[in-house]
Each structure stands twice: as structure tokens, then as C-alpha cells.
Protein backbone atom coordinates (compact mmCIF):
# COMPACT_ATOMS: atom_id res chain seq x y z
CA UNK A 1 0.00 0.00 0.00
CA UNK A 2 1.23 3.44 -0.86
CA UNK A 3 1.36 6.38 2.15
CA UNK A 4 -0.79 9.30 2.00
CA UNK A 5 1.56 11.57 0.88
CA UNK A 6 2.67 9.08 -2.05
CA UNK A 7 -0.76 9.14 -3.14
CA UNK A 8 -1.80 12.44 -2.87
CA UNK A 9 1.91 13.38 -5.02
CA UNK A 10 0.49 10.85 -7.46
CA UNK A 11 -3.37 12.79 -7.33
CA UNK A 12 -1.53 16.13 -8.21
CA UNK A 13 0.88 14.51 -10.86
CA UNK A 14 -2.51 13.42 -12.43
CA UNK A 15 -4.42 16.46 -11.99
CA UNK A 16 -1.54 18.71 -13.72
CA UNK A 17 -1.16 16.05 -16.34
CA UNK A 18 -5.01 16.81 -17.71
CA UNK A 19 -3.89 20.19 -18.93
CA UNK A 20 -3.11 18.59 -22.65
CA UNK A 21 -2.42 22.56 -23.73
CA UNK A 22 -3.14 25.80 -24.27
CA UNK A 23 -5.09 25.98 -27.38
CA UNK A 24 -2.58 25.99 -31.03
CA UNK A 25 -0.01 28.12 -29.09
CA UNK A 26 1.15 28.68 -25.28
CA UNK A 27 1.65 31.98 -23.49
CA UNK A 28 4.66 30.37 -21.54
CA UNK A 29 6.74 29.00 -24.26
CA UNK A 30 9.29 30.30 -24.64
CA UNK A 31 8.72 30.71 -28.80
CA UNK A 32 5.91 32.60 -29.59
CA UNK A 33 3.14 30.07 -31.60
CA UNK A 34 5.04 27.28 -30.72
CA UNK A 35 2.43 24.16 -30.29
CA UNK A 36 0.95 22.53 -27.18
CA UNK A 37 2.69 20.10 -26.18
CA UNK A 38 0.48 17.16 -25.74
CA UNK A 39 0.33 14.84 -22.30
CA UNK A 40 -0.30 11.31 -22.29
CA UNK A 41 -1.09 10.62 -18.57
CA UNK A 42 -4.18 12.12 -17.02
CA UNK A 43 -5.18 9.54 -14.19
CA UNK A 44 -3.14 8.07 -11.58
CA UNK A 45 -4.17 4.57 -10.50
CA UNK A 46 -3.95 4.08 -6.17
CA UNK A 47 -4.56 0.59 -5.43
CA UNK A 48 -6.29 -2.73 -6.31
CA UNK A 49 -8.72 -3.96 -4.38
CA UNK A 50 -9.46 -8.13 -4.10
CA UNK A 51 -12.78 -9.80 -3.54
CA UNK A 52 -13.58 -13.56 -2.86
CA UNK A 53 -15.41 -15.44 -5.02
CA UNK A 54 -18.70 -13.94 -5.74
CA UNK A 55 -18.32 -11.40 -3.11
CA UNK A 56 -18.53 -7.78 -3.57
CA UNK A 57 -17.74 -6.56 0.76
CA UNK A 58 -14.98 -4.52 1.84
CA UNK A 59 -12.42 -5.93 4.02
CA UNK A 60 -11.24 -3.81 7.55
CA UNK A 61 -7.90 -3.64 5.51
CA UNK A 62 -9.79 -2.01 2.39
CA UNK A 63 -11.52 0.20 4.77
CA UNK A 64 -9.01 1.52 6.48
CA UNK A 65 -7.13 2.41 2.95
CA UNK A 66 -10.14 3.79 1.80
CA UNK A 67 -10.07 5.98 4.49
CA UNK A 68 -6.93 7.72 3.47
CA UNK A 69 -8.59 8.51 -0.01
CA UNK A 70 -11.43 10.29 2.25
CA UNK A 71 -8.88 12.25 3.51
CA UNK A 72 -6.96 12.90 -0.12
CA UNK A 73 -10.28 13.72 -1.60
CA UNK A 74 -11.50 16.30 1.84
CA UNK A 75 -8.08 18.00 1.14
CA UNK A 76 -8.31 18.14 -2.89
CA UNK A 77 -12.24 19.07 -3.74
CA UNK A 78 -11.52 19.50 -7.37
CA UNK A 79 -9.67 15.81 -7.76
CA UNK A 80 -12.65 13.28 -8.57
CA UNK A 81 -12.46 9.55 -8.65
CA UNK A 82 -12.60 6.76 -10.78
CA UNK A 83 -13.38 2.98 -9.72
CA UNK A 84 -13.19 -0.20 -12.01
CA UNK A 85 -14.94 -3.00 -11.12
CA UNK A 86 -13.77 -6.88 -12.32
CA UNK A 87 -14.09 -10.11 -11.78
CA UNK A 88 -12.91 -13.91 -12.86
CA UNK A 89 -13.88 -15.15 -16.30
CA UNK A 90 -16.43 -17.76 -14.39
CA UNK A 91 -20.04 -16.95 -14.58
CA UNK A 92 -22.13 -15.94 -17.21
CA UNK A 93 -21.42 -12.08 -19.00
CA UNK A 94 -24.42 -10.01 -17.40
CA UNK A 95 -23.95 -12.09 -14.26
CA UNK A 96 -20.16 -11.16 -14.21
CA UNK A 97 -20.58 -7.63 -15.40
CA UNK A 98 -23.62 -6.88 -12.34
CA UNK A 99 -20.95 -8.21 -9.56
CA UNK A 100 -17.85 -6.14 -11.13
CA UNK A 101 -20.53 -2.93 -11.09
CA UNK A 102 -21.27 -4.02 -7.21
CA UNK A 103 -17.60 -4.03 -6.39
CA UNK A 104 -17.06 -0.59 -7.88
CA UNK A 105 -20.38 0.70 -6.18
CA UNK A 106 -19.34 -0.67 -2.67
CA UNK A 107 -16.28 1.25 -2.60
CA UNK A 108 -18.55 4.16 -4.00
CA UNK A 109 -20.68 3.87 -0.93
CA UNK A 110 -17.64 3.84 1.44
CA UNK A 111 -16.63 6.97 0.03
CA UNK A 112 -19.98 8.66 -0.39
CA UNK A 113 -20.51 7.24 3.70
CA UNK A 114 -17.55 9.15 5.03
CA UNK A 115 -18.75 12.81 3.03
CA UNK A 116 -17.31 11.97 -0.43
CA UNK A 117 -19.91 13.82 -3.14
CA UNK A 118 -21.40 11.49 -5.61
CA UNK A 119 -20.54 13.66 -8.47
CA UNK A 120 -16.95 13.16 -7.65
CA UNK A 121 -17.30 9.31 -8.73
CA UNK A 122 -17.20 7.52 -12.06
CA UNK A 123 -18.30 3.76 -11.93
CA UNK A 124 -17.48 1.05 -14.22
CA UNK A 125 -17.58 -2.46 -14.79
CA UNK A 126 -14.85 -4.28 -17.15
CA UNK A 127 -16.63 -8.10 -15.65
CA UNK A 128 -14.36 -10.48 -16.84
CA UNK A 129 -12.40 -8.06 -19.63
CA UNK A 130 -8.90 -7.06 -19.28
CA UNK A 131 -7.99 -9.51 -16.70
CA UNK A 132 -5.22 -9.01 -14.16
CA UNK A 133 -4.14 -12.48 -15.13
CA UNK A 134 -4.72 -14.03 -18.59
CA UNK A 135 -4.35 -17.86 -16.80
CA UNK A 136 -7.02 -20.60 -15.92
CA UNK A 137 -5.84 -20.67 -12.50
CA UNK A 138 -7.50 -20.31 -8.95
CA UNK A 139 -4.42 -17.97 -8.34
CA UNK A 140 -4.85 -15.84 -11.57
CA UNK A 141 -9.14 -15.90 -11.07
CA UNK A 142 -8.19 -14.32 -7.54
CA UNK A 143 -6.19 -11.77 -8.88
CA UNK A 144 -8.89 -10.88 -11.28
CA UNK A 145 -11.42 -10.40 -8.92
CA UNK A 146 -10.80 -6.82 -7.78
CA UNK A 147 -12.12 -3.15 -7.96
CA UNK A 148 -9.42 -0.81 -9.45
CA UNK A 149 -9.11 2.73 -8.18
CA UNK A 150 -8.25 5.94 -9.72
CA UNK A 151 -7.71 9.46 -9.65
CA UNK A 152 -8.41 12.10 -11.90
């Protein structure tokens, strides 16, 4: 797990990254009408979260990182938040895509619990795409089953 101040350094890295330019030229070049220069990165991912097996609750451990992001978000009202839900490739699509949307929401919830505006939050479920783990293993479905944080 990363510290606080880790985290929030990564936030801010993110948060300046979204400023892709200044239009076709940029007052603080130093050549006049020289061209934006364009920036790739423009969210910085925390942590990974791990479920069980058809289980979308928070562990004390989760809570107690989650907390930290209350605190990261309190301090930083214009950084908003991203959350990814996933899961194993077992189970039927819909099925798999409603549990990775109840992973992302419970961590949602957590957030939204401790003061954390709802308009702050994007939600989305991946279900079984882009696995963690491409193998047909218990150890690479439990890697897969997870709820992927990040901020903007």
C-alpha cells in the first residue's frame, strides 16, 4: 500500500497532467506560436482492491485504505475519482458484469458514507475483460477479482 503523501503526489501529478495545452499556441513557451505540447497521462491509479469469489464486501484492511482517499479527496475538492470493477472469467457475461458494477459501487458507498460527493465518482464495470491475469488458474481468477481505483 502506498502512504498518504505518495498518493496524494500521485493525485496532483494526475491532476496537472489533464492540462493537454493551451489551445494551437502557449503563453509560456518560450517561442511565440510554438504548439501545445500534448500529455499522455491524465489519471493516476492508487490501489487494487481483491474480492472472494462472488463477493462484492470490503475488508477492515480495504476500509481503512479507503479511508486515506477520504482524507486525499477532503483536502483536494476539485480531484474526482474513478473505480473499475472486475471479476474472474467464471459466470455468465451479465452475471459477471452486475458483480464487477457491485464491487465498484461498494467502494462508491464507502466513500460517499464518510462525506465523499457522488458527483466526484465515475463507476465502471470491465466483468471479466482485461484480466489481471490471462491464466485458468485459482491464483490468476483471484487476482482478477478486484475493484481498481483511480484518480483524476
Amino acid at each position: 500500500m502506498k502512504s498518504i503523501k505518495t498518493l496524494q503526489t500521485l493525485a496532483l501529478a494526475a491532476l496537472s497532467a489533464t492540462l493537454v495545452g493551451c489551445g494551437t499556441t502557449c503563453l509560456d513557451s518560450p517561442v511565440k506560436n510554438e504548439p501545445a505540447k500534448q500529455v499522455a497521462v491524465n489519471k493516476a491509479q492508487s490501489d487494487t482492491f481483491h474480492f472472494a469469489f462472488d463477493k462484492s464486501s470490503l475488508s477492515t484492511e480495504d476500509k481503512a485504505q479507503l479511508k486515506k482517499y477520504v482524507e486525499t479527496l477532503k483536502e483536494n475538492p476539485e480531484m474526482k475519482v474513478s473505480i473499475e470493477g472486475y471479476t474472474d472469467k467464471q459466470g455468465r457475461e451479465g452475471y459477471n458484469n452486475a458483480l464487477g458494477m457491485r464491487r465498484a459501487q461498494v467502494i462508491a458507498t464507502y466513500l460517499e458514507s464518510k462525506g465523499i460527493d457522488r458527483s466526484r465518482i465515475n463507476l465502471k464495470s470491465f466483468g471479466a475483460e482485461n484480466p489481471a491475469n490471462a491464466a485458468e488458474t485459482e491464483e490468476a481468477y483471484a487476482q482478477n477479482r478486484r475493484a481498481e481505483v483511480w484518480f483524476e
